[in-house]
N, C-alpha and C. Protein backbone atom coordinates (compact mmCIF):
# COMPACT_ATOMS: atom_id res chain seq x y z
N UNK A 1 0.72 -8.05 -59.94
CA UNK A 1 -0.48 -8.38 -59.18
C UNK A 1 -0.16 -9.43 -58.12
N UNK A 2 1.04 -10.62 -58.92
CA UNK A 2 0.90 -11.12 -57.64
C UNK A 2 2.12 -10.79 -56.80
N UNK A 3 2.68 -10.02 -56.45
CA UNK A 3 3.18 -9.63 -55.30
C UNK A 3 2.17 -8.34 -54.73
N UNK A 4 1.61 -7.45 -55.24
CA UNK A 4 0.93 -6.99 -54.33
C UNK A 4 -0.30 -7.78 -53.30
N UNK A 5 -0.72 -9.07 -53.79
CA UNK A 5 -1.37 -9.93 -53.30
C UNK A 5 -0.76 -10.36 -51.84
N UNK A 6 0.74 -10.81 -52.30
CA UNK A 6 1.51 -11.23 -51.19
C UNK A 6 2.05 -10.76 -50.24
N UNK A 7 1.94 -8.86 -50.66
CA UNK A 7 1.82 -8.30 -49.72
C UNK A 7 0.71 -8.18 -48.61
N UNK A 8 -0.26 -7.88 -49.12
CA UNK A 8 -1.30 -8.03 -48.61
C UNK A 8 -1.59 -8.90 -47.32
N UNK A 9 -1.43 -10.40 -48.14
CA UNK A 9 -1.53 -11.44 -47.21
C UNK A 9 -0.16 -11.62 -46.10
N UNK A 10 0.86 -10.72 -46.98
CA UNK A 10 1.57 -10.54 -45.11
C UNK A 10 0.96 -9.98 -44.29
N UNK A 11 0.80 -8.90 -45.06
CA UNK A 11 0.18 -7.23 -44.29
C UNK A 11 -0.66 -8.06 -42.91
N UNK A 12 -1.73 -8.45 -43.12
CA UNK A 12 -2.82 -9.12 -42.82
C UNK A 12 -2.62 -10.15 -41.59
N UNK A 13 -1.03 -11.41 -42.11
CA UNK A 13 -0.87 -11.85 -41.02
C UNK A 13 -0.06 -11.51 -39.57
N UNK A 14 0.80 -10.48 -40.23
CA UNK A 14 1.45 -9.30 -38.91
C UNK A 14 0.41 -8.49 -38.26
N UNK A 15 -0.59 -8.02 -39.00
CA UNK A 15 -1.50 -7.40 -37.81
C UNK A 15 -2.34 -8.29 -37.07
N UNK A 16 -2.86 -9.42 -37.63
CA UNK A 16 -3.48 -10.28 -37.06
C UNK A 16 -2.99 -11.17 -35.92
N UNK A 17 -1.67 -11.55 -36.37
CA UNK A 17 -0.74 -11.70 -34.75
C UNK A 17 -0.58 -10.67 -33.73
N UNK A 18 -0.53 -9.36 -34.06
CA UNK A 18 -0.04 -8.48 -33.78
C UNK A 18 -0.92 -8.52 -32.46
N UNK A 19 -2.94 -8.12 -32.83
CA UNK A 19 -3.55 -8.13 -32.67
C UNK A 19 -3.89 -9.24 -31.78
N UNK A 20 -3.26 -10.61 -31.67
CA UNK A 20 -3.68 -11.42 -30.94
C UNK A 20 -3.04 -11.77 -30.00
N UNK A 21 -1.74 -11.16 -29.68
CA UNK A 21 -0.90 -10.49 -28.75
C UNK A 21 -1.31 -9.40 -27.65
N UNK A 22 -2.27 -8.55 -28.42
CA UNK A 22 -2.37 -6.87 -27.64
C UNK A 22 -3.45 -7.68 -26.33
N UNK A 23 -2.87 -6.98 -25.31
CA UNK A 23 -3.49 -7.42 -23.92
C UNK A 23 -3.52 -5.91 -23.56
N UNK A 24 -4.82 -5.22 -22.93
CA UNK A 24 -5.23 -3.43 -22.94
C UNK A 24 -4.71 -3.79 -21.44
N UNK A 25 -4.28 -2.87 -20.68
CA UNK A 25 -3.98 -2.40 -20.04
C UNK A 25 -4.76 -2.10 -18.58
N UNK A 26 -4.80 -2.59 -17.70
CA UNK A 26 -5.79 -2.21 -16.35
C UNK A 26 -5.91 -0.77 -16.03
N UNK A 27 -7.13 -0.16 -16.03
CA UNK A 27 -7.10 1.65 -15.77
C UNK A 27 -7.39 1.39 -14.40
N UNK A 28 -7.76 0.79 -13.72
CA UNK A 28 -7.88 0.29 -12.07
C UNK A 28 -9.09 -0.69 -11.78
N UNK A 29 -9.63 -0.47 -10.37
CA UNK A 29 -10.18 -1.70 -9.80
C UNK A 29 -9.72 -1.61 -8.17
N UNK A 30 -10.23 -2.76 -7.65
CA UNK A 30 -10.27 -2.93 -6.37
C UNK A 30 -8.78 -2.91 -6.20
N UNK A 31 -8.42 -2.33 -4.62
CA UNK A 31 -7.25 -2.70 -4.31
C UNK A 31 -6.75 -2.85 -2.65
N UNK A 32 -6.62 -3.58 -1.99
CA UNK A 32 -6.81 -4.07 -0.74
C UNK A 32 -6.60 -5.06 -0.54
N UNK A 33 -6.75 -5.72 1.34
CA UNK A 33 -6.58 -7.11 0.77
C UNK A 33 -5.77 -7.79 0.84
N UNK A 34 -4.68 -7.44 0.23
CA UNK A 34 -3.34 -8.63 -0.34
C UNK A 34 -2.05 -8.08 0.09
N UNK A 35 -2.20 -6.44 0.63
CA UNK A 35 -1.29 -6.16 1.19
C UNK A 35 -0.14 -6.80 2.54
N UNK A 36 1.08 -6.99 2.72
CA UNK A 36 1.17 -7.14 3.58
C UNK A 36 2.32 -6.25 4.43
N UNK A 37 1.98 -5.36 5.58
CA UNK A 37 2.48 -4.22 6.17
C UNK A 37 3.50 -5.06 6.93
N UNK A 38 4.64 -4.60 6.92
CA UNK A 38 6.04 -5.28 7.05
C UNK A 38 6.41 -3.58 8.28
N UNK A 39 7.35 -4.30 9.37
CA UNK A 39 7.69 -2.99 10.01
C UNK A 39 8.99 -2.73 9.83
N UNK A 40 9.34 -1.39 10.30
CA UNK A 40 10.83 -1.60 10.54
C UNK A 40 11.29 -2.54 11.21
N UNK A 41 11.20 -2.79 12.20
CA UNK A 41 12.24 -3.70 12.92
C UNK A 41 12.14 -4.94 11.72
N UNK A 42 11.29 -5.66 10.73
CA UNK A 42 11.21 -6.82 10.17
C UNK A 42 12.31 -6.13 8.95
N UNK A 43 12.28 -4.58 8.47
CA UNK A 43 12.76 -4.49 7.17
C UNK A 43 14.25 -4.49 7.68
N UNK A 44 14.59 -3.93 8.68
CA UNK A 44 15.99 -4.41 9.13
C UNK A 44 16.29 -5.76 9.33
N UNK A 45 15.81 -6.85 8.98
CA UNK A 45 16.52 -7.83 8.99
C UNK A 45 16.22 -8.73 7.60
N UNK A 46 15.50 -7.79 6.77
CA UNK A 46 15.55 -8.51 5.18
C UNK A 46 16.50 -8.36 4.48
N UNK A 47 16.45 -9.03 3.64
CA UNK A 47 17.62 -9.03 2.42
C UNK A 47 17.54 -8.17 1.46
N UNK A 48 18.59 -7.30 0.72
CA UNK A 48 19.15 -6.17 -0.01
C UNK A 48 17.85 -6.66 -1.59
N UNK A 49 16.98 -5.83 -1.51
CA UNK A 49 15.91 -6.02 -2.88
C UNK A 49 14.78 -6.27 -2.60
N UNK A 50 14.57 -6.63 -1.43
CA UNK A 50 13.37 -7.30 -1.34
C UNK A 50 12.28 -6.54 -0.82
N UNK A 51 11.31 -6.63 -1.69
CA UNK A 51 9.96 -5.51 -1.55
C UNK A 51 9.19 -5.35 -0.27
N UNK A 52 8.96 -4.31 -0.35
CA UNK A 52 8.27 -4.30 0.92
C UNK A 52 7.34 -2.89 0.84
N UNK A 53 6.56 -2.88 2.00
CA UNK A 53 5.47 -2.30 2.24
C UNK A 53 5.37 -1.82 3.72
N UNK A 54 5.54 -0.47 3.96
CA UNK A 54 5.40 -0.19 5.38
C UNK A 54 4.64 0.86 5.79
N UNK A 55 4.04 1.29 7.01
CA UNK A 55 3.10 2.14 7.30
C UNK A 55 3.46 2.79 8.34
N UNK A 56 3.56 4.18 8.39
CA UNK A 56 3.79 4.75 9.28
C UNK A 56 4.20 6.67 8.89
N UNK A 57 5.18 6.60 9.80
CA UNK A 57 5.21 8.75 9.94
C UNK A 57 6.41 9.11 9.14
N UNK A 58 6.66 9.74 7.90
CA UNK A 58 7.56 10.55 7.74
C UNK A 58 8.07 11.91 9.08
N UNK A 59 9.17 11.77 9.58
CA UNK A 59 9.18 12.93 10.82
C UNK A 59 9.65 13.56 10.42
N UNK A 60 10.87 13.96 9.59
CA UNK A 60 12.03 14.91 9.67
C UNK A 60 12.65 14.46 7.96
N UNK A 61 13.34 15.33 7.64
CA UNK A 61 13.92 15.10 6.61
C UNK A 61 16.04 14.97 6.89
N UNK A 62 16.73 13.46 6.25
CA UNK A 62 17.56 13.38 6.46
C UNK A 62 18.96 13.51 5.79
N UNK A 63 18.25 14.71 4.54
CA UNK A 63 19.64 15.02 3.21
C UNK A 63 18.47 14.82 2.69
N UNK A 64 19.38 15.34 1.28
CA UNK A 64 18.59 15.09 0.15
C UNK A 64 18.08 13.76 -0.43
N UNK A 65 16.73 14.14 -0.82
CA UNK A 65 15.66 12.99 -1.46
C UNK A 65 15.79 12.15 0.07
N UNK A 66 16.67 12.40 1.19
CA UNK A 66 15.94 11.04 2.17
C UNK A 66 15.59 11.56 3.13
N UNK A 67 14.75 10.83 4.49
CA UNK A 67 13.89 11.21 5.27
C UNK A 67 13.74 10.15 6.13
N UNK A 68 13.74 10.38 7.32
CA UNK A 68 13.46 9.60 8.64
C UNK A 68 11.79 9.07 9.14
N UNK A 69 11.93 7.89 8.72
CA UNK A 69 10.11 6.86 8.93
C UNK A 69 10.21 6.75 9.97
N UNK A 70 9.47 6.55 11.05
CA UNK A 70 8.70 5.42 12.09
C UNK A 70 7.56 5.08 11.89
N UNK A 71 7.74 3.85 12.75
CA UNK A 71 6.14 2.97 12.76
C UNK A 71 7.09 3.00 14.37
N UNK A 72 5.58 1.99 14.55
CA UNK A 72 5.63 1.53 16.37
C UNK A 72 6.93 1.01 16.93
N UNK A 73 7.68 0.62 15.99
CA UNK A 73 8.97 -0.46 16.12
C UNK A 73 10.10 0.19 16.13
N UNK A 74 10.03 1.18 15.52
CA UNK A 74 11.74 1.69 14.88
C UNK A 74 11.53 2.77 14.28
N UNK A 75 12.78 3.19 13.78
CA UNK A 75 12.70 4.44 12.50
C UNK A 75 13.85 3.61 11.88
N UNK A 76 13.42 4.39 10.47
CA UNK A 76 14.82 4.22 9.36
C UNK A 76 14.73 5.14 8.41
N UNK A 77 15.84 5.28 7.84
CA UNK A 77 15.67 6.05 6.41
C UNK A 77 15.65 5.88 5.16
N UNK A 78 14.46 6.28 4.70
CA UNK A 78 13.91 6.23 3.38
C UNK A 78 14.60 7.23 2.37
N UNK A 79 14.48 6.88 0.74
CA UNK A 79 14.89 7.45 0.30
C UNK A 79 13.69 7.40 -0.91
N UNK A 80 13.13 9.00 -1.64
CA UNK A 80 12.35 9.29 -2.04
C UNK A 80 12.60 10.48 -2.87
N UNK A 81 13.18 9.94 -4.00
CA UNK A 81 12.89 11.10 -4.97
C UNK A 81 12.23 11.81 -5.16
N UNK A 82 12.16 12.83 -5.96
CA UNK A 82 11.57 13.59 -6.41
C UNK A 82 9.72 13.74 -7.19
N UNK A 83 10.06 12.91 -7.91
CA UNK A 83 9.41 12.38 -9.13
C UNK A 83 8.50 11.06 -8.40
N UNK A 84 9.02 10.55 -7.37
CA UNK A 84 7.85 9.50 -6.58
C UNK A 84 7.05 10.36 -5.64
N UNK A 85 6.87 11.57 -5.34
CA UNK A 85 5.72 11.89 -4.71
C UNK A 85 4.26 12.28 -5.14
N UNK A 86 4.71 11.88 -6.61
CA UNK A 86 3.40 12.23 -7.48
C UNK A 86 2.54 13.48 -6.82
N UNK A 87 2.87 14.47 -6.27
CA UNK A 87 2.05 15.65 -5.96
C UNK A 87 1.20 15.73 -4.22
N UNK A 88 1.74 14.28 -3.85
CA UNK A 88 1.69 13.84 -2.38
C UNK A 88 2.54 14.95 -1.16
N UNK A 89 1.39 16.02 -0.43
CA UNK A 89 2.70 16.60 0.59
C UNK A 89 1.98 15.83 1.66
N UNK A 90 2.53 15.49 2.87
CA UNK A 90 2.60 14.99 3.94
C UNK A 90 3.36 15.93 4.74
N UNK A 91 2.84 16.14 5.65
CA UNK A 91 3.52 16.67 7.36
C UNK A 91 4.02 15.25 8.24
N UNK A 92 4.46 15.52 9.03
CA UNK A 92 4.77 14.58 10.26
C UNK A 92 4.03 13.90 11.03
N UNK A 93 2.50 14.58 10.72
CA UNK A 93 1.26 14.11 11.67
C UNK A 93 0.77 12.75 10.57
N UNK A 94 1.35 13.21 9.26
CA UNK A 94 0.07 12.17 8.24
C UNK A 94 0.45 10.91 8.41
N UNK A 95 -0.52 9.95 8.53
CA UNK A 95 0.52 8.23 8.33
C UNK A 95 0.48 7.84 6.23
N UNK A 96 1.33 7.22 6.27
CA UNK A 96 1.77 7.20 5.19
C UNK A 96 1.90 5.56 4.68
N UNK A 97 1.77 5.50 3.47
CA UNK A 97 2.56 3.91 3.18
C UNK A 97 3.51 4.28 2.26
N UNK A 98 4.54 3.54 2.40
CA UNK A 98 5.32 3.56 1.54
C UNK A 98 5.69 2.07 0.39
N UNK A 99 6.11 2.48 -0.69
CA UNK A 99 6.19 1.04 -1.29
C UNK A 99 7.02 1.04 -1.69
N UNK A 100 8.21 -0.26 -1.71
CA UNK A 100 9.69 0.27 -2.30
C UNK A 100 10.47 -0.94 -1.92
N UNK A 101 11.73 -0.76 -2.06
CA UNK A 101 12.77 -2.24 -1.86
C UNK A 101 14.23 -1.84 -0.43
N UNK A 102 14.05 -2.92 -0.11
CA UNK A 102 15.34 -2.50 1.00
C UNK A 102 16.60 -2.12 0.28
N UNK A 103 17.56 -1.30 0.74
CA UNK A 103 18.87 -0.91 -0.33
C UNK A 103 19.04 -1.40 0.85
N UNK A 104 20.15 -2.41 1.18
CA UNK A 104 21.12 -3.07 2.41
C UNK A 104 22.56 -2.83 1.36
N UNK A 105 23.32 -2.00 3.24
CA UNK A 105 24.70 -1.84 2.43
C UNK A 105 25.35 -2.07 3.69
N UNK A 106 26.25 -2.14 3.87
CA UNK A 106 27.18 -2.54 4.98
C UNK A 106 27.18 -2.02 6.04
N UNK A 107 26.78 -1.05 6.26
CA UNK A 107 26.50 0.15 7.51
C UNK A 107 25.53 0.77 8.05
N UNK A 108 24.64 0.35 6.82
CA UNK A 108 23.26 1.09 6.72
C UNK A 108 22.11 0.06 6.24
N UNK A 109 20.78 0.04 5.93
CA UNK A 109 19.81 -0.57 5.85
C UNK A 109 18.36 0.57 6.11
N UNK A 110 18.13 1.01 4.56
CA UNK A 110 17.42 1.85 4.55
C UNK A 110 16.44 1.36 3.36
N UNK A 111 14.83 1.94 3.08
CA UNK A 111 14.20 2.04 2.14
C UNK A 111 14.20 2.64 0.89
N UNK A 112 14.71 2.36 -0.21
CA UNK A 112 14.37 2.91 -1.57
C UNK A 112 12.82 3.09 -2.17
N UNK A 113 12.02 4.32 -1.91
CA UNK A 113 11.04 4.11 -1.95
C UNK A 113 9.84 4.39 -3.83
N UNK A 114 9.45 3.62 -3.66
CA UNK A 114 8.78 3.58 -5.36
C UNK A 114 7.51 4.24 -5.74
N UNK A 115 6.51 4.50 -4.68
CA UNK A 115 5.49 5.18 -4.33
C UNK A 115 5.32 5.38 -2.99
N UNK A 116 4.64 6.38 -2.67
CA UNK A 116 3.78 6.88 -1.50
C UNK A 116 2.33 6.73 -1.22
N UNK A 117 1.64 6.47 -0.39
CA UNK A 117 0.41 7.00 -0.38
C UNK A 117 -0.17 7.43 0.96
N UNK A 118 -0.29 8.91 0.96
CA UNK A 118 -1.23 9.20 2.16
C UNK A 118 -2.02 8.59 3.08
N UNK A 119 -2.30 8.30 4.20
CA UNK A 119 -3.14 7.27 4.15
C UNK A 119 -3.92 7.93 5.27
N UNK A 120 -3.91 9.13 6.53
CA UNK A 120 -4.83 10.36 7.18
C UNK A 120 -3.75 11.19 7.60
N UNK A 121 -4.73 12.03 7.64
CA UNK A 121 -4.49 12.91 8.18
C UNK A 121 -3.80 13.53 9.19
């Protein structure tokens, strides 16, 4: 009896921590705002990781998974798996955001991109 007791009263204090730990999860909400739209010409001179956010035209496709951006400033090439277009097609006309990190390599200075989002037509 008394170890099933003492089970118990573990039982009890692992879920109860457990429980006072669990933080649910955001299903969404507002989102705007806080963005800040970075261009090419700025992502060419950031440093290798660093996040960014840009707006503009997918034109052409440049190899596999990558593809040629402009905004007003520049073009560069993005790189966009498969599995990040979440069901997103875009033409050349649509403007787009992209969200993702600079890959800087010695020759090159292109976008690794993490999501997409349509943004018209």
């Amino acid at each position: 009896m008394k170890k099933l007791m003492m089970s118990v009263l573990a039982a009890t204090a692992i879920v109860g921590a457990a429980r006072a730990d669990f933080q649910p999860t955001a299903t969404g909400g507002f989102v705007g705002g806080d963005e800040t739209i970075i261009t090419v010409k700025q992502v060419k001179e950031m440093r290798d990781d660093t996040y960014v956010i840009v707006q503009g035209k997918i034109v052409q496709r440049a190899g596999e998974d990558k593809y040629l951006f402009e905004d007003q400033t520049g073009s560069i090439v993005v790189e966009i798996d498969k599995d990040d277009w979440n069901g997103v097609t875009v033409t050349p006309s649509d403007t787009v955001k992209l969200y993702g990190e600079v890959d800087r390599g010695l020759m090159k200075t292109e976008i690794d991109v993490d999501y997409l989002q349509k943004v018209s037509q």
